[in-house]
C-alpha atoms as a PDB file:
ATOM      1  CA  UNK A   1      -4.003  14.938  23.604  1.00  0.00           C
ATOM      2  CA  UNK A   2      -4.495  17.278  26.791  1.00  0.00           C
ATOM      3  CA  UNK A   3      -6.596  20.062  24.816  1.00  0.00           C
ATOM      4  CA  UNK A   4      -9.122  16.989  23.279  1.00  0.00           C
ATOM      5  CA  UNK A   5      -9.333  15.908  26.982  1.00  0.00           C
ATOM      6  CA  UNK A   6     -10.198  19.282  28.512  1.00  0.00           C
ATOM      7  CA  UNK A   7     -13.830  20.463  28.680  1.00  0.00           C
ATOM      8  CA  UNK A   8     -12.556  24.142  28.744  1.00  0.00           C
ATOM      9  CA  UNK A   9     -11.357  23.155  24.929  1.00  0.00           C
ATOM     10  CA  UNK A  10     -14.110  23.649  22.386  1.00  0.00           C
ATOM     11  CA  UNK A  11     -11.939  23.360  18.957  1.00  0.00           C
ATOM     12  CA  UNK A  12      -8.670  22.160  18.511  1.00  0.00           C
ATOM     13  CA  UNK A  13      -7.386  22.487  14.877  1.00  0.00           C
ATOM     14  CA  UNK A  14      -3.758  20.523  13.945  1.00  0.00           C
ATOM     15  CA  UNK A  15      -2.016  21.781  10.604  1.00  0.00           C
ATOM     16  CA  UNK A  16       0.350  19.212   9.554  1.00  0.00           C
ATOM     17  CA  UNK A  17       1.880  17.383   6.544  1.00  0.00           C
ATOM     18  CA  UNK A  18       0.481  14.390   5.057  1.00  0.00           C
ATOM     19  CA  UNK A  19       1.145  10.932   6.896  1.00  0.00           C
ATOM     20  CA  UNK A  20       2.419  12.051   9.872  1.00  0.00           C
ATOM     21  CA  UNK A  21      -0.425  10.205  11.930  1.00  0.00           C
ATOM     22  CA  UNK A  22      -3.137  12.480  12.065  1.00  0.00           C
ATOM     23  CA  UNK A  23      -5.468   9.387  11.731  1.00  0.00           C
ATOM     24  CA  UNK A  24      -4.117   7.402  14.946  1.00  0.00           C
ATOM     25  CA  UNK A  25      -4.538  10.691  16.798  1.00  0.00           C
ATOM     26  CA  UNK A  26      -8.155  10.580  15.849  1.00  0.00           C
ATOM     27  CA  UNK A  27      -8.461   6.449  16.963  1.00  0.00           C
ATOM     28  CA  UNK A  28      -6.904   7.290  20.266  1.00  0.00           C
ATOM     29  CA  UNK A  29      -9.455  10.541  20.731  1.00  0.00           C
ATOM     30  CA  UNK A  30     -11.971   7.848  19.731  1.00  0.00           C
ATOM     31  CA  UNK A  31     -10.925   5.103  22.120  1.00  0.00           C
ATOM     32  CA  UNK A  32     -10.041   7.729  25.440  1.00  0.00           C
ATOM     33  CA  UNK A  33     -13.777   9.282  24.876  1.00  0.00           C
ATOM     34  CA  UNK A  34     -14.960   5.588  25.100  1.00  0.00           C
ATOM     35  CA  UNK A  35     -13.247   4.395  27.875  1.00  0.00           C
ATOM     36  CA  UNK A  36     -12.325   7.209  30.392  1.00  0.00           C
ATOM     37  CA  UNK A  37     -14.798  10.386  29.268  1.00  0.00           C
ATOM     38  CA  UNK A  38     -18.328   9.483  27.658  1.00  0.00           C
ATOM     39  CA  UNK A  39     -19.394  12.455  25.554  1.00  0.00           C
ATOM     40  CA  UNK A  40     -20.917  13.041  21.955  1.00  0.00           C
ATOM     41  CA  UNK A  41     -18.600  12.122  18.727  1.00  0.00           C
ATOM     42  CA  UNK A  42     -19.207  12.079  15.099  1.00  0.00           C
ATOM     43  CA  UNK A  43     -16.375  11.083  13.152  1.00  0.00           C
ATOM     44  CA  UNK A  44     -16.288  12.607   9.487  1.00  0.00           C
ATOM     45  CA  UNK A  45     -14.934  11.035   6.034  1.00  0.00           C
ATOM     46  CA  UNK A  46     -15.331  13.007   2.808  1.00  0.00           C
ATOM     47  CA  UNK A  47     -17.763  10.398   1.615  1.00  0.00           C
ATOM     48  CA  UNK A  48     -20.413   7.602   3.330  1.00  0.00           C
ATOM     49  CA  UNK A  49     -17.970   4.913   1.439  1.00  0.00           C
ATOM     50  CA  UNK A  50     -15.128   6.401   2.955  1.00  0.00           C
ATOM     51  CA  UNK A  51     -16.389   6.627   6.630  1.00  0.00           C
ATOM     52  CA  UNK A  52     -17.788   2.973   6.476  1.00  0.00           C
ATOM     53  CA  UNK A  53     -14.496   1.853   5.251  1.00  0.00           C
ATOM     54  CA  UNK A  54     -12.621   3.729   7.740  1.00  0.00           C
ATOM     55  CA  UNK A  55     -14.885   1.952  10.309  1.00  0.00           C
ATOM     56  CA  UNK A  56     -14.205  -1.204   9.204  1.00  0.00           C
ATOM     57  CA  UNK A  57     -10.728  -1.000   8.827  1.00  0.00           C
ATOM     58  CA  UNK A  58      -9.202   1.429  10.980  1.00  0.00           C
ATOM     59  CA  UNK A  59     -12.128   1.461  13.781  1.00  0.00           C
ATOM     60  CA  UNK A  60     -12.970  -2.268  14.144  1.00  0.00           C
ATOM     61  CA  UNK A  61      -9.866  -3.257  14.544  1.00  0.00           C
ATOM     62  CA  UNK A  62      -8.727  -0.924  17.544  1.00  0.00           C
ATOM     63  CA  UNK A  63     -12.020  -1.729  19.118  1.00  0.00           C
ATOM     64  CA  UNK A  64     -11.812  -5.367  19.000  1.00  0.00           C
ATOM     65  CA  UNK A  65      -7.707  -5.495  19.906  1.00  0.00           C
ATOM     66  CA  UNK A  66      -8.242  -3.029  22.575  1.00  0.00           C
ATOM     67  CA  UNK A  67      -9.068  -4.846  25.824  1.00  0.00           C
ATOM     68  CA  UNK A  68     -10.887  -2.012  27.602  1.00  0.00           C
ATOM     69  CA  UNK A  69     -12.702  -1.054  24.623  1.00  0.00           C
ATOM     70  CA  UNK A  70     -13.709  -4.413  23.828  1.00  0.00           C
ATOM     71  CA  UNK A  71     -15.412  -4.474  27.145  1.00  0.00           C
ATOM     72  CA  UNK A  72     -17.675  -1.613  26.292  1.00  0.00           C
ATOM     73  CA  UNK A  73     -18.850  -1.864  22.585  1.00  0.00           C
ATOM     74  CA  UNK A  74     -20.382  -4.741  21.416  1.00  0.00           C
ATOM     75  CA  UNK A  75     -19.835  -6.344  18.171  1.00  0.00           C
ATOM     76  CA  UNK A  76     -22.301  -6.186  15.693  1.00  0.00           C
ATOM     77  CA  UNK A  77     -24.638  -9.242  15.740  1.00  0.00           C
ATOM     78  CA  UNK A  78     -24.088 -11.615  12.979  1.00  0.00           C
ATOM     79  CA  UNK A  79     -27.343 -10.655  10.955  1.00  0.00           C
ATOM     80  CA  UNK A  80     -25.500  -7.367  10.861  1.00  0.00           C
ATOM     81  CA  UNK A  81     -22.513  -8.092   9.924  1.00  0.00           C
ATOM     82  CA  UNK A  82     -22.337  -5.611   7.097  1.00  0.00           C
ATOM     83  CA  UNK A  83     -23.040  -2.695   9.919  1.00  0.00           C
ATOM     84  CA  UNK A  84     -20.359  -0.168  10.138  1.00  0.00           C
ATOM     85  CA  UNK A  85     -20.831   1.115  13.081  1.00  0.00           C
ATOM     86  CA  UNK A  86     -20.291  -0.329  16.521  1.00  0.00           C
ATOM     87  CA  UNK A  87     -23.420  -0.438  19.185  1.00  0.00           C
ATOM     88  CA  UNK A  88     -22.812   0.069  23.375  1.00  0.00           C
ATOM     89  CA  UNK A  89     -24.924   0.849  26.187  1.00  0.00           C
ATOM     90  CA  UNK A  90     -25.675   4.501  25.386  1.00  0.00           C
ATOM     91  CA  UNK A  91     -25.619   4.449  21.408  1.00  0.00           C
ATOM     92  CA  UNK A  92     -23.239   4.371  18.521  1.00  0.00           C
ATOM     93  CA  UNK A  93     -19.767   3.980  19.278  1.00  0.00           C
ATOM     94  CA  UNK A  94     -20.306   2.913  22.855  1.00  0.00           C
ATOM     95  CA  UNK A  95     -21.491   5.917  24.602  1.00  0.00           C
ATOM     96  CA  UNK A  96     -24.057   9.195  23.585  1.00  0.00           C
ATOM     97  CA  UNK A  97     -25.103  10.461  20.382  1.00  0.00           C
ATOM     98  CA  UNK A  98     -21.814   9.245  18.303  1.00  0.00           C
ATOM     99  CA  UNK A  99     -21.635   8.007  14.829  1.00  0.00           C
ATOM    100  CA  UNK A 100     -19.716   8.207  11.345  1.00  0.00           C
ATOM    101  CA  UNK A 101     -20.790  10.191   8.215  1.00  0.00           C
ATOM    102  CA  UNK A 102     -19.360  10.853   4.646  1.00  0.00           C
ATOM    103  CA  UNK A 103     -19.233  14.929   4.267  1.00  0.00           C
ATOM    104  CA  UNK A 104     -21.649  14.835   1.524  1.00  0.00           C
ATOM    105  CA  UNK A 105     -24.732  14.606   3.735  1.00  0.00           C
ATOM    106  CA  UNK A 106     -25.095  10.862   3.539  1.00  0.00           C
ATOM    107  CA  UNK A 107     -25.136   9.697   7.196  1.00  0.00           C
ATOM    108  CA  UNK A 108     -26.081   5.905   9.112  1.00  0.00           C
ATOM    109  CA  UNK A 109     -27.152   6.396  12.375  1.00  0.00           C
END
């Protein structure tokens, strides 16, 4: 979690098993950029059905259970409840130029 923190760090690269929590590493990456350190963040799903269901329910959740996230990106509106991504202040995600995209190309912005 230090190296994801630390501007110095340009790539970090974790070899693991399978299901060791890889994916809760990437929520809390997700959730320290939005609360303590603003910066850009894509996050990346094989497929635009896979990244919208990862956002619904792996990315919702921690953002609407998490107090000081909660605080700083807004729910979607009601006539877009279908949207997959989460609006703030600065853009997607709560802060600058962030979003989620299937590997394939496909991308919502």
């Amino acid at each position: 979690m230090d190296a994801v923190s630390d501007p110095a760090v340009h790539t970090v690269v974790v070899m693991s098993s399978a299901q060791v929590g890889k994916t809760e590493i990437c929520l809390n990456i997700v959730g320290f950029h939005i609360d303590q350190d603003a910066a850009p963040l894509l996050l990346m799903q094989p497929t635009l059905e896979m990244a919208e269901s990862f956002s619904k329910d792996r990315l919702a959740p921690m953002l609407r259970d998490t107090p000081a996230l909660c605080e700083k990106v807004k729910d979607p509106r009601a006539r877009d409840s279908g949207n997959t991504l989460r609006r703030g202040a600065g853009g997607a995600l709560g802060g600058r130029r962030r979003g989620i995209a299937g590997a394939t190309g496909q991308q919502k912005a």
